[in-house]
Protein backbone atom coordinates (compact mmCIF):
# COMPACT_ATOMS: atom_id res chain seq x y z
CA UNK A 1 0.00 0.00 0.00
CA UNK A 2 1.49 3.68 -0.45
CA UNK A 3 1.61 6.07 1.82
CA UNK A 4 -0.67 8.92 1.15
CA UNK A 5 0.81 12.85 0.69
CA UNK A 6 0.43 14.51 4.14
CA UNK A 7 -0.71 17.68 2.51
CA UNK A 8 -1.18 18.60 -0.72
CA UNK A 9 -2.65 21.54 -2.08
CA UNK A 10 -3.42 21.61 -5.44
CA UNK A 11 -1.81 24.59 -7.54
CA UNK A 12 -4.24 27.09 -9.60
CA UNK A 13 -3.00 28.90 -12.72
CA UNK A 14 -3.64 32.45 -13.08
CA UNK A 15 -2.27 34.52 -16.64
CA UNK A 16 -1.32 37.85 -16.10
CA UNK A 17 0.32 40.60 -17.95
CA UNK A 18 3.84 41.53 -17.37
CA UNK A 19 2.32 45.01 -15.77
CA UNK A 20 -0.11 43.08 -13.95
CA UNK A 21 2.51 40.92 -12.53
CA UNK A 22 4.62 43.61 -11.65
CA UNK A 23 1.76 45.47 -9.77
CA UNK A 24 0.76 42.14 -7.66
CA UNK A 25 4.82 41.80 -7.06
CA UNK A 26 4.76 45.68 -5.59
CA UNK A 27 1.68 45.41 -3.66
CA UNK A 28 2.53 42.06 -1.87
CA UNK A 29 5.36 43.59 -0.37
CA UNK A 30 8.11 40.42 1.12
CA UNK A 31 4.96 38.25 1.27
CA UNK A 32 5.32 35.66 -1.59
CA UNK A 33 2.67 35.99 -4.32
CA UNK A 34 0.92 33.10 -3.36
CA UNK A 35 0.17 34.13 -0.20
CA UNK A 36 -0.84 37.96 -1.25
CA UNK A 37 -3.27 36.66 -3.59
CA UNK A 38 -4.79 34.21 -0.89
CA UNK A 39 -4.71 36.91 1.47
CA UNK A 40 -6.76 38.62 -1.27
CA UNK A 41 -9.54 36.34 -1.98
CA UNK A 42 -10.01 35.11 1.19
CA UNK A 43 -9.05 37.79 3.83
CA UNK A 44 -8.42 36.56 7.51
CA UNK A 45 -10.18 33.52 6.87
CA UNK A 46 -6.96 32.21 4.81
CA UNK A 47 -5.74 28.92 6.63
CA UNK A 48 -2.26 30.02 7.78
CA UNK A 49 0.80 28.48 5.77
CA UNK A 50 4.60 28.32 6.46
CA UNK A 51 5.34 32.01 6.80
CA UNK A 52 9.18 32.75 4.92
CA UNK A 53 10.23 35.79 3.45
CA UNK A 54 10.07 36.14 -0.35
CA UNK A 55 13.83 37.11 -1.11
CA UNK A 56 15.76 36.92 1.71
CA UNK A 57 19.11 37.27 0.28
CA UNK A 58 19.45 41.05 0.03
CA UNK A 59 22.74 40.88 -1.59
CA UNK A 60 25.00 38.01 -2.70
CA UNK A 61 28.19 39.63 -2.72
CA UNK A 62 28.37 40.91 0.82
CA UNK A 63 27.47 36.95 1.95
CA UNK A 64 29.83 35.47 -0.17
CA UNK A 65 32.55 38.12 1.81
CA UNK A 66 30.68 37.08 5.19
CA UNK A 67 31.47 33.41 4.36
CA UNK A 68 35.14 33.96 3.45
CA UNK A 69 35.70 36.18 6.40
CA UNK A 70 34.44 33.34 8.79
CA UNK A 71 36.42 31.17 6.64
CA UNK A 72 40.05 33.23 7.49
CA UNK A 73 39.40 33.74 10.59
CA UNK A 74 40.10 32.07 14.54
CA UNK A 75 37.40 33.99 16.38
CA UNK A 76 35.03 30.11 16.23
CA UNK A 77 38.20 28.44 17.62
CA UNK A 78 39.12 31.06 19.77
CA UNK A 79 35.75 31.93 21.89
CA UNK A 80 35.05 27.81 21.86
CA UNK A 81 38.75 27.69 23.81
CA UNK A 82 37.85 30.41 26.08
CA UNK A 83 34.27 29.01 26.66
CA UNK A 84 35.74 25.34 27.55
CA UNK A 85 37.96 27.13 30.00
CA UNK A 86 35.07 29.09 31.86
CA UNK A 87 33.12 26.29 32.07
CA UNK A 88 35.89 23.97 34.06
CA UNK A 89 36.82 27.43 35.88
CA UNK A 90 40.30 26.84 34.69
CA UNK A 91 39.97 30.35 32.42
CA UNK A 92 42.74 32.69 33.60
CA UNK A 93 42.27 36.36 32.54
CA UNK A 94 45.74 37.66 31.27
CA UNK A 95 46.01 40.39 29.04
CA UNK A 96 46.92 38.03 26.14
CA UNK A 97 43.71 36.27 26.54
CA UNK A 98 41.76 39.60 27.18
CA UNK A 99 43.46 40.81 23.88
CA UNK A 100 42.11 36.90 21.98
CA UNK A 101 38.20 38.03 23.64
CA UNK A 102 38.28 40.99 22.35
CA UNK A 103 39.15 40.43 18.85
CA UNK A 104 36.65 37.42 18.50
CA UNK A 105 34.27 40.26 19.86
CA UNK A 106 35.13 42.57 17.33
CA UNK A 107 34.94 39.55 14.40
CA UNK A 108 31.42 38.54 15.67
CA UNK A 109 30.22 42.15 15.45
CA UNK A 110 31.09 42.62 12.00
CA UNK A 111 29.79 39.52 10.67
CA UNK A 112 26.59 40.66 12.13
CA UNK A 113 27.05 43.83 10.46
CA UNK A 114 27.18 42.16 6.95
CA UNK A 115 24.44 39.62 8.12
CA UNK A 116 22.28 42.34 8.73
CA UNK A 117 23.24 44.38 5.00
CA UNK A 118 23.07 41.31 2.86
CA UNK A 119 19.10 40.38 4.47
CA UNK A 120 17.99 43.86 4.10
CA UNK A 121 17.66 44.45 7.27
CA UNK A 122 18.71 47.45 9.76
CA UNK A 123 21.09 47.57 12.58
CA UNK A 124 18.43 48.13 15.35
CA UNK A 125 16.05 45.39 13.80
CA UNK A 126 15.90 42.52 16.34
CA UNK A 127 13.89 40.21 14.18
């Protein structure tokens, strides 16, 4: 016997024209299109769905920097070191590992910086 599709919703064509299309795109904001349009027709009565953004990805080219930035650098190695020693208590604060903190501070910080520019979003945002 097979197994039957949890959920499956069946898809509905709709032809636009390019302008049309482009209108929809504005007006439905970072929702996807799909769920604009259902939003449409059936208001707050729309079963809810799995809620993503539509794009994401702001820009490419500051994640592809992001990745080889984490790629070059220590700070992972670093804070993991410095965590194992707080947590047996055997962490001694010298100014060489002070200097080690602070740098995998400063690393962390700006990869959230770029984080935040390639999604689009703003410094202050917390979401």
């Amino acid at each position: 016997m097979t197994e039957k599709k949890k959920s499956y919703f069946p898809p509905i064509s709709l032809r636009v024209s390019p302008e049309e299309k482009a209108r929809l795109e504005h007006d439905a904001g970072d929702m996807t299109l799909s769920a604009y349009i259902r939003k449409q027709l059936f208001g707050d009565n729309v079963a809810p769905r799995k809620c993503r953004m539509k794009r994401p990805v702001k820009d490419h080219k500051t994640i592809a920097q992001l990745f080889a930035l984490i790629k070059q650098t220590q700070a992972w190695n670093n804070l993991n070191q410095i965590a194992r020693g707080v947590n047996s208590g055997m962490w001694i604060v010298s100014p060489e590992t002070e200097a080690v903190l602070k740098d995998a501070c400063k690393v962390i910080i700006e990869i959230r910086k770029m984080l935040m520019k390639a999604l689009g979003l703003n410094a202050g945002d917390r979401s």
